[in-house]
PDB file of N, CA and C in Angstrom:
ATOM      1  N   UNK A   1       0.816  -1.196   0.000  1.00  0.00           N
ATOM      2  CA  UNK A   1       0.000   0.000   0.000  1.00  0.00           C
ATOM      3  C   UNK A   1       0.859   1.259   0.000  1.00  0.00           C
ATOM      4  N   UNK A   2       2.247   1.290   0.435  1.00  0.00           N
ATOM      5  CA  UNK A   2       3.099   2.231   1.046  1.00  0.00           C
ATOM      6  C   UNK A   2       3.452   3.090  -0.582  1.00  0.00           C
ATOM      7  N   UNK A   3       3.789   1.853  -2.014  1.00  0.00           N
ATOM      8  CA  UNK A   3       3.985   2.145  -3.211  1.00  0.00           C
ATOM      9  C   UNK A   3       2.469   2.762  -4.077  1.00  0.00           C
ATOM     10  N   UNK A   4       1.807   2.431  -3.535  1.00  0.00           N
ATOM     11  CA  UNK A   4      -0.275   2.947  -3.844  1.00  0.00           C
ATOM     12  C   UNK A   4      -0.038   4.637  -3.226  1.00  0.00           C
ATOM     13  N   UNK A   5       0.520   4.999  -2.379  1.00  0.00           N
ATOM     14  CA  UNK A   5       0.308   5.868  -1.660  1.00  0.00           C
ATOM     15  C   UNK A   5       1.607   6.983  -2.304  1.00  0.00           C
ATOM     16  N   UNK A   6       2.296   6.319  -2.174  1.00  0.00           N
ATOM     17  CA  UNK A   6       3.661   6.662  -3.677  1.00  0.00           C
ATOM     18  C   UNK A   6       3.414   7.307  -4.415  1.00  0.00           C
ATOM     19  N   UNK A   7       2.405   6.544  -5.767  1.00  0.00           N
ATOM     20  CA  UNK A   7       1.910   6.806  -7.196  1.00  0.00           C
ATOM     21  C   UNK A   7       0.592   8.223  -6.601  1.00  0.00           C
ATOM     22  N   UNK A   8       0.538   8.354  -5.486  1.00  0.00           N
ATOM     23  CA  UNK A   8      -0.743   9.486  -5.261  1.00  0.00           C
ATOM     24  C   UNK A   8      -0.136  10.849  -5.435  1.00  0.00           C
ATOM     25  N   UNK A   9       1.217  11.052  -5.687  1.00  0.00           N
ATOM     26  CA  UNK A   9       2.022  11.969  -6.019  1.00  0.00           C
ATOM     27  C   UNK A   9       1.912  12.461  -7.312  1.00  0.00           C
ATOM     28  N   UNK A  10       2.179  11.151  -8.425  1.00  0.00           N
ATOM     29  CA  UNK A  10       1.831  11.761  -9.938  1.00  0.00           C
ATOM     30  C   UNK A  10       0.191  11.482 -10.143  1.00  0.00           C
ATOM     31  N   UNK A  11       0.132  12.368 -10.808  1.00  0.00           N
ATOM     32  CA  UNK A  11      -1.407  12.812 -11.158  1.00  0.00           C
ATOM     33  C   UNK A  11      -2.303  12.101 -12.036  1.00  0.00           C
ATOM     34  N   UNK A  12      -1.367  11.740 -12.635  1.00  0.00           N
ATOM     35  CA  UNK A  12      -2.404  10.550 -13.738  1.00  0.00           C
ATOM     36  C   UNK A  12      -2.381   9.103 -12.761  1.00  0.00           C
ATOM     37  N   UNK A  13      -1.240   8.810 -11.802  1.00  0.00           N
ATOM     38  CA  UNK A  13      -1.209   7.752 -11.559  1.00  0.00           C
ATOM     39  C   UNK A  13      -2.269   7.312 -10.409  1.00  0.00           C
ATOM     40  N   UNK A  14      -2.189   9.061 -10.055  1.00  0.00           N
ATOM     41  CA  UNK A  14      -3.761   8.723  -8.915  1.00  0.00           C
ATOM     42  C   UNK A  14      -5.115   9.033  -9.841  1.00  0.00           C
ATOM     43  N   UNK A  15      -5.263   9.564 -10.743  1.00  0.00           N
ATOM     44  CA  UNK A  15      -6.600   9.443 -11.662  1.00  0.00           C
ATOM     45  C   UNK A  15      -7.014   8.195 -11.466  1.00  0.00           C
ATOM     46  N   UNK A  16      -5.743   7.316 -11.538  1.00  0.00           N
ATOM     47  CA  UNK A  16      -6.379   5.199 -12.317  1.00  0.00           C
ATOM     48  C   UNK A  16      -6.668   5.126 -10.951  1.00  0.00           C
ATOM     49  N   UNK A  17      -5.726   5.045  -9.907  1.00  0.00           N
ATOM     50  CA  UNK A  17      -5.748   4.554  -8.656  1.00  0.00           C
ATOM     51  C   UNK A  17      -7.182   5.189  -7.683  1.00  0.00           C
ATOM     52  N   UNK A  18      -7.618   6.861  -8.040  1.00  0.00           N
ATOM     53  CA  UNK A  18      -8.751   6.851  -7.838  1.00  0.00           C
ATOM     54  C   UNK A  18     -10.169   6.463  -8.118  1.00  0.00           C
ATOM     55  N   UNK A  19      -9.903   6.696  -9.496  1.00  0.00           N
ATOM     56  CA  UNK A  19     -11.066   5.894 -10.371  1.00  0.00           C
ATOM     57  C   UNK A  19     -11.817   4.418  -9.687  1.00  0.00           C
ATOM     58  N   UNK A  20     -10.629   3.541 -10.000  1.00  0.00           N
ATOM     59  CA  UNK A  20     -10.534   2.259  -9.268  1.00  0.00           C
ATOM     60  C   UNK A  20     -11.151   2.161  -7.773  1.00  0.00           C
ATOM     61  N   UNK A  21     -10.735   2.813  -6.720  1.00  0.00           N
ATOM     62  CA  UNK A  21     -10.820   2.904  -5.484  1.00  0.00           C
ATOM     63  C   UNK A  21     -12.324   3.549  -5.110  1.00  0.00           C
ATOM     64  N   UNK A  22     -12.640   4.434  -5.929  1.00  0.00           N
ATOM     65  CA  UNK A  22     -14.154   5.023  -5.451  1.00  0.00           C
ATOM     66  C   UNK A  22     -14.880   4.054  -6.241  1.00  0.00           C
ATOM     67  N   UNK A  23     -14.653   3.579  -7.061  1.00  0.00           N
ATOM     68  CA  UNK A  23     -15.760   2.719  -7.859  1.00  0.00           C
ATOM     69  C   UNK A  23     -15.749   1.229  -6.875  1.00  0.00           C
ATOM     70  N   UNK A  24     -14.684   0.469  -6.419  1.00  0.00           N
ATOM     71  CA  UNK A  24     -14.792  -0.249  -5.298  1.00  0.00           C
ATOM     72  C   UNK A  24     -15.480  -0.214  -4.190  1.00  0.00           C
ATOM     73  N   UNK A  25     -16.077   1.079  -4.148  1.00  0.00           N
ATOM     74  CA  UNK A  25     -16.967   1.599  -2.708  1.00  0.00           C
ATOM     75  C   UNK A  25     -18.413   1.822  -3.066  1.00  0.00           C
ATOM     76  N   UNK A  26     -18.368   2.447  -4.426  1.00  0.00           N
ATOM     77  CA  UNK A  26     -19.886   3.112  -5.100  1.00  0.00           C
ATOM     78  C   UNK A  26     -20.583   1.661  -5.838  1.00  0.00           C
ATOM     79  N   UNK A  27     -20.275   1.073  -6.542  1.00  0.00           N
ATOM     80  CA  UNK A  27     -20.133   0.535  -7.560  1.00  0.00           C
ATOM     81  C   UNK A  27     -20.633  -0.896  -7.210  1.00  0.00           C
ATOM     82  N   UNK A  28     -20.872  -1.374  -5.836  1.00  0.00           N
ATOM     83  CA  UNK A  28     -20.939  -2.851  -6.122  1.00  0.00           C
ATOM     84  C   UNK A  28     -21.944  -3.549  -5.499  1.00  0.00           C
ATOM     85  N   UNK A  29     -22.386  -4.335  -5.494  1.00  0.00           N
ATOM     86  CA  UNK A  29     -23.291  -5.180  -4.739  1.00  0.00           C
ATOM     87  C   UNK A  29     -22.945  -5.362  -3.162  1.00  0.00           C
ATOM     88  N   UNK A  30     -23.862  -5.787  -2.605  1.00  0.00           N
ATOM     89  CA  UNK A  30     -23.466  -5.806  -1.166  1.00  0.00           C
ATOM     90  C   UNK A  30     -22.632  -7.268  -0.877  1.00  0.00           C
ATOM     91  N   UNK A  31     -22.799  -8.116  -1.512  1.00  0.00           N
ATOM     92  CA  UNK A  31     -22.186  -9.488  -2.094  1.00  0.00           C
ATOM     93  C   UNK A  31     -20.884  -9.248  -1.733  1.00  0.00           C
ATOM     94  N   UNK A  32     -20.539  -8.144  -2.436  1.00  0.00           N
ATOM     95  CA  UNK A  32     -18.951  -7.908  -2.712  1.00  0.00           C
ATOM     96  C   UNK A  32     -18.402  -6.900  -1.576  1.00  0.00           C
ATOM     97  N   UNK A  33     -18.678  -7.357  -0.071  1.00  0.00           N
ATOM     98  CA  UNK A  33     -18.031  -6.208   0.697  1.00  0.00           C
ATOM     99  C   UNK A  33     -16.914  -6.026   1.010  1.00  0.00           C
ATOM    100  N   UNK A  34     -16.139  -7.333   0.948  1.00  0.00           N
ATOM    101  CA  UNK A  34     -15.041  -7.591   1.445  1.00  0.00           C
ATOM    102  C   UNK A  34     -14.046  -6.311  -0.130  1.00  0.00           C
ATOM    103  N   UNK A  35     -14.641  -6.250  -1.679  1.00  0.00           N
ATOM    104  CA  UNK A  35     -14.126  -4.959  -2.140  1.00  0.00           C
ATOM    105  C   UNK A  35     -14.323  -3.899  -1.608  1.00  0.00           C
ATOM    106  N   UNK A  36     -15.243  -4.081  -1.088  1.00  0.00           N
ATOM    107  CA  UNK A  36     -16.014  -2.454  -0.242  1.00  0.00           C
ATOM    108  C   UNK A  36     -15.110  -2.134   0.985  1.00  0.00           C
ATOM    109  N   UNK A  37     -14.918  -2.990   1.264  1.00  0.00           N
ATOM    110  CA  UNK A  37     -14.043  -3.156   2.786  1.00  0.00           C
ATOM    111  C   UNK A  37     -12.230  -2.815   2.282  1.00  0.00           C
ATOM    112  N   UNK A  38     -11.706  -3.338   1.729  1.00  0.00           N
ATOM    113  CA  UNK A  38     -10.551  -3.377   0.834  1.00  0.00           C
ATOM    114  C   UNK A  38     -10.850  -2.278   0.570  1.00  0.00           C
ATOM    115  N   UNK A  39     -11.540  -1.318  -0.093  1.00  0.00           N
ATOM    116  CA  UNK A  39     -11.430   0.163  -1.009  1.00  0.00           C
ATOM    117  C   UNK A  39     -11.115   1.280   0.133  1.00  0.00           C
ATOM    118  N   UNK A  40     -11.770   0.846   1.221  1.00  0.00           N
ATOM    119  CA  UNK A  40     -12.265   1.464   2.352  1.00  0.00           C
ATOM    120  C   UNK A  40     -10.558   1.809   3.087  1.00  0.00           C
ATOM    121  N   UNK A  41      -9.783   0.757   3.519  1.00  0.00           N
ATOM    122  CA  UNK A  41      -8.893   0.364   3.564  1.00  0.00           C
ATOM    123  C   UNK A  41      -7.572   1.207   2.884  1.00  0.00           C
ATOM    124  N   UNK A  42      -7.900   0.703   1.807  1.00  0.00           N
ATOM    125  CA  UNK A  42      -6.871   1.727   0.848  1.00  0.00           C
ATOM    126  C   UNK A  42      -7.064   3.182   1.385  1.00  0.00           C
ATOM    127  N   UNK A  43      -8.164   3.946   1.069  1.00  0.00           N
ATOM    128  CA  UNK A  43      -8.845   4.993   1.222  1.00  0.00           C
ATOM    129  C   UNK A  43      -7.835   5.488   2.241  1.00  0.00           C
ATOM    130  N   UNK A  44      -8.251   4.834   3.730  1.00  0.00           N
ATOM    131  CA  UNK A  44      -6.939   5.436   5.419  1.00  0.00           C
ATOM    132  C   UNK A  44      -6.245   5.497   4.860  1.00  0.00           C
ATOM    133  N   UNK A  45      -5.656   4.289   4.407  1.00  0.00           N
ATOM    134  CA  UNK A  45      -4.017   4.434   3.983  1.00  0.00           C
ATOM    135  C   UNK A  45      -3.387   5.638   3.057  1.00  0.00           C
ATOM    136  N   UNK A  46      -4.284   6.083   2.148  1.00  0.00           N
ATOM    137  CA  UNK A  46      -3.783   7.121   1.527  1.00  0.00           C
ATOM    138  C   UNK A  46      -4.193   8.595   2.239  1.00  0.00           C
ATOM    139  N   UNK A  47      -5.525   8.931   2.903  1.00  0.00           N
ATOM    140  CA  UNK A  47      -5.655   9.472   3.636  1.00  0.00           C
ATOM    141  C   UNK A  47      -4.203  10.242   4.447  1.00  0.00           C
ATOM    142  N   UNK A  48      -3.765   8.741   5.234  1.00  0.00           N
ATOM    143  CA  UNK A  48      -2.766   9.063   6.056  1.00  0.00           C
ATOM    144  C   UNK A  48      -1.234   9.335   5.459  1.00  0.00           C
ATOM    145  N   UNK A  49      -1.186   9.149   4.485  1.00  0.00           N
ATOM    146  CA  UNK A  49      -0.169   8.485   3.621  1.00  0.00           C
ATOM    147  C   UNK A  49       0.473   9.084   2.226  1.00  0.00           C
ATOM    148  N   UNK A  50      -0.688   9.266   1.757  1.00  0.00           N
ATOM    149  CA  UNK A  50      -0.553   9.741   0.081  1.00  0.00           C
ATOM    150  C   UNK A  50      -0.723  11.188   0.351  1.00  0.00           C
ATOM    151  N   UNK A  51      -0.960  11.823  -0.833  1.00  0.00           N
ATOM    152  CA  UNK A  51      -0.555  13.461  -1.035  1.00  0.00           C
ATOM    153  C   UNK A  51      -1.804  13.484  -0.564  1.00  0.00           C
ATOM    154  N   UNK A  52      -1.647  14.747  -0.328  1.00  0.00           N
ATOM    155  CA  UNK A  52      -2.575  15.593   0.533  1.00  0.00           C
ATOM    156  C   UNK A  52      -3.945  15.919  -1.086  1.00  0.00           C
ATOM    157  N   UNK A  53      -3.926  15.538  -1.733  1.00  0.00           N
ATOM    158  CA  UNK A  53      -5.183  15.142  -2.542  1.00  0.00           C
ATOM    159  C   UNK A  53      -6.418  14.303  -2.467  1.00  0.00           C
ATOM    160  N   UNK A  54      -5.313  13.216  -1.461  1.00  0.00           N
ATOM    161  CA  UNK A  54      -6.406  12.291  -1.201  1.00  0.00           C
ATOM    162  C   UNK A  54      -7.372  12.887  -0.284  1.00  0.00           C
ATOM    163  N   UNK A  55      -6.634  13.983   0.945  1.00  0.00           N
ATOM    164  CA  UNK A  55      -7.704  14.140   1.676  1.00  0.00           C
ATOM    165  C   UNK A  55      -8.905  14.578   1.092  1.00  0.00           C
ATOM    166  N   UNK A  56      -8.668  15.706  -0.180  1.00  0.00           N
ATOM    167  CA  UNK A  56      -9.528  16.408  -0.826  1.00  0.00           C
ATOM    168  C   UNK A  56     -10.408  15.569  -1.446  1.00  0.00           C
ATOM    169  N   UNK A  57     -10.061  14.581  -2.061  1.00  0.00           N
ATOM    170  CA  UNK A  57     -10.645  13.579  -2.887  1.00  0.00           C
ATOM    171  C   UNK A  57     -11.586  13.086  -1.877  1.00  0.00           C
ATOM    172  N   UNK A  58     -11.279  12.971  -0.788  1.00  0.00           N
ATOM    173  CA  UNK A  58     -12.078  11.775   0.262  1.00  0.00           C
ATOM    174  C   UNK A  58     -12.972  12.663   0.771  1.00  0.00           C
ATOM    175  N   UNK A  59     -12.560  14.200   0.814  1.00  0.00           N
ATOM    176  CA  UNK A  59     -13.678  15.159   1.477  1.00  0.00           C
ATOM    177  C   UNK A  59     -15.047  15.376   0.445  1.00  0.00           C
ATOM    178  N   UNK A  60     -14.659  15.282  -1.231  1.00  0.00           N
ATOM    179  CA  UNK A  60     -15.491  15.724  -1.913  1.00  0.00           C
ATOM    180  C   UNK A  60     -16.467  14.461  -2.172  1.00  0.00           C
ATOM    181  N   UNK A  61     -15.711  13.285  -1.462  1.00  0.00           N
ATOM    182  CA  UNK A  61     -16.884  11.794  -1.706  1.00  0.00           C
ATOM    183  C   UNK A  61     -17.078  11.761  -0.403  1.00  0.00           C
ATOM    184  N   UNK A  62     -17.842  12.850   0.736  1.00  0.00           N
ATOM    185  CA  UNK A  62     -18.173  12.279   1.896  1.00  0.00           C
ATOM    186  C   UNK A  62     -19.296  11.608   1.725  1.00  0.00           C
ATOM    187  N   UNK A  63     -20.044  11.968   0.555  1.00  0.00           N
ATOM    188  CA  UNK A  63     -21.574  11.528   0.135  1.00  0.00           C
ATOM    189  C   UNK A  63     -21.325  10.048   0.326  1.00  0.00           C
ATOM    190  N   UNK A  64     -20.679   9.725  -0.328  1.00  0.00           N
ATOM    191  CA  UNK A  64     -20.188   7.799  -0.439  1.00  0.00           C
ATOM    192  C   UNK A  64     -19.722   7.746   0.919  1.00  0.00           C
ATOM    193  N   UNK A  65     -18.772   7.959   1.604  1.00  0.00           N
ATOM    194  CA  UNK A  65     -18.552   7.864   2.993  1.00  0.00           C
ATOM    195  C   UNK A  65     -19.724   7.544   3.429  1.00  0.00           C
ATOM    196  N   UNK A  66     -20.520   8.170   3.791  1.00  0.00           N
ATOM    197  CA  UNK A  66     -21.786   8.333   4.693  1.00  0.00           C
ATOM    198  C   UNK A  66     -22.911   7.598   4.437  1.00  0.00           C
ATOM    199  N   UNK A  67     -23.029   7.128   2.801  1.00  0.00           N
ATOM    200  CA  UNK A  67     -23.939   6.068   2.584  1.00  0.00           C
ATOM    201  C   UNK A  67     -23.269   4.926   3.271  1.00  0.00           C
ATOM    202  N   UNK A  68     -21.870   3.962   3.117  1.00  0.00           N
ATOM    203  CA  UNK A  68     -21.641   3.172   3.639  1.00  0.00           C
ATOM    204  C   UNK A  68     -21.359   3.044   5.225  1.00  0.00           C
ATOM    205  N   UNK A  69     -22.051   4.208   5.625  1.00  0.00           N
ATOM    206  CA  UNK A  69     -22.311   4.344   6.974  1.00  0.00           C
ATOM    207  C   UNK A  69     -23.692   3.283   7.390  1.00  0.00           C
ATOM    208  N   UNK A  70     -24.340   3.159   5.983  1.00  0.00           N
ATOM    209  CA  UNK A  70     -25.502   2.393   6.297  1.00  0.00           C
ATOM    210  C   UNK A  70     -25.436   0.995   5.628  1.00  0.00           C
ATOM    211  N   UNK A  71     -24.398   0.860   5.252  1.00  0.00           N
ATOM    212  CA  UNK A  71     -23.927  -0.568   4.454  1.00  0.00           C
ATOM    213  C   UNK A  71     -24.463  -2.004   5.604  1.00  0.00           C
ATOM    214  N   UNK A  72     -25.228  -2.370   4.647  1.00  0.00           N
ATOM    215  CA  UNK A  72     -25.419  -4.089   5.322  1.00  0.00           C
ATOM    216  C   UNK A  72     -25.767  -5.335   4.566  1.00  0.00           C
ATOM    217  N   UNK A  73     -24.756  -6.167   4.922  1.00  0.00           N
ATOM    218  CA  UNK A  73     -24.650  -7.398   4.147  1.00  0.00           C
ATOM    219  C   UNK A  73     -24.758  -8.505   5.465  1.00  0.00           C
ATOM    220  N   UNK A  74     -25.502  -9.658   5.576  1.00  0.00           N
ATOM    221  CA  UNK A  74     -25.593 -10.066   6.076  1.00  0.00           C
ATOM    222  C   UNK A  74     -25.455 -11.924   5.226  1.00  0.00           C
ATOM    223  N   UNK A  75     -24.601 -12.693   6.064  1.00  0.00           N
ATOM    224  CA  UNK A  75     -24.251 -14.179   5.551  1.00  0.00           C
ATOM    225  C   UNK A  75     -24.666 -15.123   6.849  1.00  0.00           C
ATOM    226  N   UNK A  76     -26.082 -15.098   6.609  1.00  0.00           N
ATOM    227  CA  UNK A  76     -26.986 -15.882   7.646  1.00  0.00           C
ATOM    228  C   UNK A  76     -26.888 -15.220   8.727  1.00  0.00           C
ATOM    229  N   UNK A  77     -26.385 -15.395   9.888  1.00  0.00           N
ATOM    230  CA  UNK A  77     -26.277 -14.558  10.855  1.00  0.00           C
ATOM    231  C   UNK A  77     -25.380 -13.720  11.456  1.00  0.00           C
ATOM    232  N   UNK A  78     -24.192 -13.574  10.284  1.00  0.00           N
ATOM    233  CA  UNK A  78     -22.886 -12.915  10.291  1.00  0.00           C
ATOM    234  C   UNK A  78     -23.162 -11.657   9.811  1.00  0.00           C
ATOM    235  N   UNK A  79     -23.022 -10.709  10.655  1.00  0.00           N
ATOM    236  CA  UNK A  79     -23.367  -9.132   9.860  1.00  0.00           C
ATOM    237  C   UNK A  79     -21.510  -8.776   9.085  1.00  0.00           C
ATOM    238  N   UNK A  80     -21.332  -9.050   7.668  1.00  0.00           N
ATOM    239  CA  UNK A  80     -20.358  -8.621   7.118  1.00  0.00           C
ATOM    240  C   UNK A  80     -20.401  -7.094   7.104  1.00  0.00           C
ATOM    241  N   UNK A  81     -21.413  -6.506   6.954  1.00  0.00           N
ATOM    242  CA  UNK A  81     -21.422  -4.718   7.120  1.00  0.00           C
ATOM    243  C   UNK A  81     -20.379  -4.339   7.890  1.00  0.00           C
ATOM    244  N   UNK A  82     -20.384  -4.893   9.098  1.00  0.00           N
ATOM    245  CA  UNK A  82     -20.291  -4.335  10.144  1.00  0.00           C
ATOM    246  C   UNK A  82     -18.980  -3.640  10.250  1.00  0.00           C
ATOM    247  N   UNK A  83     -17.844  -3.876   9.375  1.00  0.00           N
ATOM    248  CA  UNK A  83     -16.557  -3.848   9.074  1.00  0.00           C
ATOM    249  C   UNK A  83     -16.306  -2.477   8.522  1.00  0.00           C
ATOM    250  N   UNK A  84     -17.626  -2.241   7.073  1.00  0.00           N
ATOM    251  CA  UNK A  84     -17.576  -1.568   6.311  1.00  0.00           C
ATOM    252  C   UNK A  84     -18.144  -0.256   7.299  1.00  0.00           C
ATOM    253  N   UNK A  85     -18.814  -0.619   7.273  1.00  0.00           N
ATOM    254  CA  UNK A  85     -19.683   0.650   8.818  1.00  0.00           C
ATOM    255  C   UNK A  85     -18.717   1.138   9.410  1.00  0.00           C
ATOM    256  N   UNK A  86     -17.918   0.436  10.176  1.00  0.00           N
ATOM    257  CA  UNK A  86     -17.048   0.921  11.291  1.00  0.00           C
ATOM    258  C   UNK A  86     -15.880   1.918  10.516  1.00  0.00           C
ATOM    259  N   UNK A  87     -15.366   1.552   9.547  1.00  0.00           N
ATOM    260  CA  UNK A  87     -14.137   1.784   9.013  1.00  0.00           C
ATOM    261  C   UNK A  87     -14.538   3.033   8.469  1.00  0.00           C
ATOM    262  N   UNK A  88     -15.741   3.264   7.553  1.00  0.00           N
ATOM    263  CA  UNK A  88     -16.190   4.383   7.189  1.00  0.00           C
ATOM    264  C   UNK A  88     -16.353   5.958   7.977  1.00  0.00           C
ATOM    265  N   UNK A  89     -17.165   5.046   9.027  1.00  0.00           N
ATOM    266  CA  UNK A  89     -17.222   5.878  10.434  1.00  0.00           C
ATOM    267  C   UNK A  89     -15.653   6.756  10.468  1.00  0.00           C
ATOM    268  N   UNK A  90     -14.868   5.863  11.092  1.00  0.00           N
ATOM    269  CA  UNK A  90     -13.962   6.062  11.384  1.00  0.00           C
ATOM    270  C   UNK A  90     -12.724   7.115  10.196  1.00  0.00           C
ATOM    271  N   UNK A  91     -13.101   6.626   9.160  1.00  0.00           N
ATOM    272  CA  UNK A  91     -12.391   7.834   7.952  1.00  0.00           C
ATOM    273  C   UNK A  91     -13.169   9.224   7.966  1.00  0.00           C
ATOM    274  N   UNK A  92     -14.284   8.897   8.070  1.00  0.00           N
ATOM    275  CA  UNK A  92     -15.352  10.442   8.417  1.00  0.00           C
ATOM    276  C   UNK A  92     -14.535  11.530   9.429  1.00  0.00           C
ATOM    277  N   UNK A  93     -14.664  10.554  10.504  1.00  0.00           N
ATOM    278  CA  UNK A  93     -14.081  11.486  11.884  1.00  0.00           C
ATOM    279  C   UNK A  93     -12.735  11.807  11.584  1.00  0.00           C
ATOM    280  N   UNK A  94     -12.109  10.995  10.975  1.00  0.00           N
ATOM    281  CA  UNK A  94     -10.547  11.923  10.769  1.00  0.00           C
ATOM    282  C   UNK A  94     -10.636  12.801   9.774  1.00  0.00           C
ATOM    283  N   UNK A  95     -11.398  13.039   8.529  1.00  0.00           N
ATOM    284  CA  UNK A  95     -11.498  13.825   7.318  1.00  0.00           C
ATOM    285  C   UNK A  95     -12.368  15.022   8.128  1.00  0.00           C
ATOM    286  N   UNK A  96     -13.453  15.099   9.399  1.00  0.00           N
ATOM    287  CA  UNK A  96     -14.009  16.035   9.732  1.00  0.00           C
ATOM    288  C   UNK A  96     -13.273  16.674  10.919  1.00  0.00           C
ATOM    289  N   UNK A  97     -11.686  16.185  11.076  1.00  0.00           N
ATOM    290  CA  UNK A  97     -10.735  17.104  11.844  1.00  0.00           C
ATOM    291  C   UNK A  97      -9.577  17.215  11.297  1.00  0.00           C
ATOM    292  N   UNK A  98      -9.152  18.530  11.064  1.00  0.00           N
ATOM    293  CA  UNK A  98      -8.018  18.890  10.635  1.00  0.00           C
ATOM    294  C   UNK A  98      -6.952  18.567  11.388  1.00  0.00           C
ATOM    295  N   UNK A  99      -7.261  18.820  12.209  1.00  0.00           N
ATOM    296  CA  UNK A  99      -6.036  18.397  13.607  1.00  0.00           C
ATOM    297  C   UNK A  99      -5.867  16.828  13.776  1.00  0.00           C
ATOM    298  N   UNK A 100      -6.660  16.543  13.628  1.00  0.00           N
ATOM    299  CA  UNK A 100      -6.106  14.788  13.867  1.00  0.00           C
ATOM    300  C   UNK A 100      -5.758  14.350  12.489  1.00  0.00           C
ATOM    301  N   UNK A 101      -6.049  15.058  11.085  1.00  0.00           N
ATOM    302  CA  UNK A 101      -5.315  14.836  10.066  1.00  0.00           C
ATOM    303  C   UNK A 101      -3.909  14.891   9.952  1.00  0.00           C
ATOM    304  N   UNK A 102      -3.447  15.982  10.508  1.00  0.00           N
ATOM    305  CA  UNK A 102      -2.147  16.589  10.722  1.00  0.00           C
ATOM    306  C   UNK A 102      -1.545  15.386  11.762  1.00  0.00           C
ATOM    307  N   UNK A 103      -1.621  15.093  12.868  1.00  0.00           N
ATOM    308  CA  UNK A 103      -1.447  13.799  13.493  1.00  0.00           C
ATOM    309  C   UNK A 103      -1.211  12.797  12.670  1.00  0.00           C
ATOM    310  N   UNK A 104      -2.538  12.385  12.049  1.00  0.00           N
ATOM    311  CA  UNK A 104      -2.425  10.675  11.669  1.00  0.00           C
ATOM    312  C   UNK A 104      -1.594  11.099  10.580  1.00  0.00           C
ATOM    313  N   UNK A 105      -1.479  11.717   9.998  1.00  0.00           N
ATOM    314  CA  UNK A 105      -0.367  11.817   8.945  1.00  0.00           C
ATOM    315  C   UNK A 105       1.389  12.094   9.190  1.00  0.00           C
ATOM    316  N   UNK A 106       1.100  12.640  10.515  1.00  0.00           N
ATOM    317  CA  UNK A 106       2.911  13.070  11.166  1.00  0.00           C
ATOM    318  C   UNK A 106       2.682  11.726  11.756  1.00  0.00           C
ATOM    319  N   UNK A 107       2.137  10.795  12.089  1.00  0.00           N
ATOM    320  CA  UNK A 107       2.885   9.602  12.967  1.00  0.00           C
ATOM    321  C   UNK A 107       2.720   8.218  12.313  1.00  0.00           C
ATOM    322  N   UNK A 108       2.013   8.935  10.599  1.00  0.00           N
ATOM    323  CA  UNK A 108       2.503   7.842   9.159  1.00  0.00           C
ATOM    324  C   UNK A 108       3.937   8.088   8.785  1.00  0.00           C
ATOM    325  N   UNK A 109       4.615   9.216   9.023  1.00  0.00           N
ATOM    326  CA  UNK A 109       5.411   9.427   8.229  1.00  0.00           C
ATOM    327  C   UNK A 109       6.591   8.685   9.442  1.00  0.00           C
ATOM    328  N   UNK A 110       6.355   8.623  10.441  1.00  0.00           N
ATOM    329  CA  UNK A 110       7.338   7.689  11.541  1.00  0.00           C
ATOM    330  C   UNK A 110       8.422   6.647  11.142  1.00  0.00           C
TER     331      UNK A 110
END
C-alpha cells in the first residue's frame, strides 16, 4: 500500500488509482463487501499516507462515505457490514478534523 500511496504523487497515476478505489466503494453489490471493505482500507491508507489530494478527494466523496455508513450485508447470521460501517465511520471522523489529520499523517510518516 506504502507504493499505492507513492503513485498518489503523480497525477495521472492517482486518476487510475482513484477511479478504481471510489468505484470499489460506489459501484458494487453488497455481495462484494469484502471490495467495499478493501477500497475502504486503501482509502486510510492514503488518507494518512498519500498526497494531501487524497484528503480532498475523500472530502469531496463524503456523500459515499456516509452512505456506507448504512452498508449491510448479512451471511446468515454474520453481519459482514459491520466492518464496512465501522471503518467508514472512522475515515469520516478523521477527514471532519483537521487536527487529527495533521497527526495521523505526522505519525505515518514515523
Amino acid at each position: 500500500m506504502n507504493e499505492i500511496a507513492r503513485d498518489t504523487y503523480d497525477i495521472e497515476k492517482y486518476q487510475v488509482i482513484a477511479v478504481l478505489m471510489w468505484d470499489g466503494m460506489e459501484n458494487q453489490r453488497p455481495a462484494a463487501w469484502k471490495i467495499v471493505f478493501k477500497s475502504l482500507t486503501l482509502l486510510d491508507h492514503l488518507v494518512k499516507n498519500g498526497a494531501e489530494r487524497c484528503v480532498d478527494d475523500a472530502r469531496n466523496h463524503g456523500h459515499v462515505l456516509k452512505s456506507l455508513g448504512q452498508f449491510n450485508y448479512y451471511e446468515g447470521t454474520i453481519d459482514r457490514g459491520l466492518g464496512v460501517r465501522e471503518k467508514s465511520k472512522q475515515i469520516m471522523e478523521i477527514l471532519g478534523d483537521d487536527d487529527r489529520i495533521r497527526e495521523e499523517r505526522q505519525k505515518a510518516k514515523k
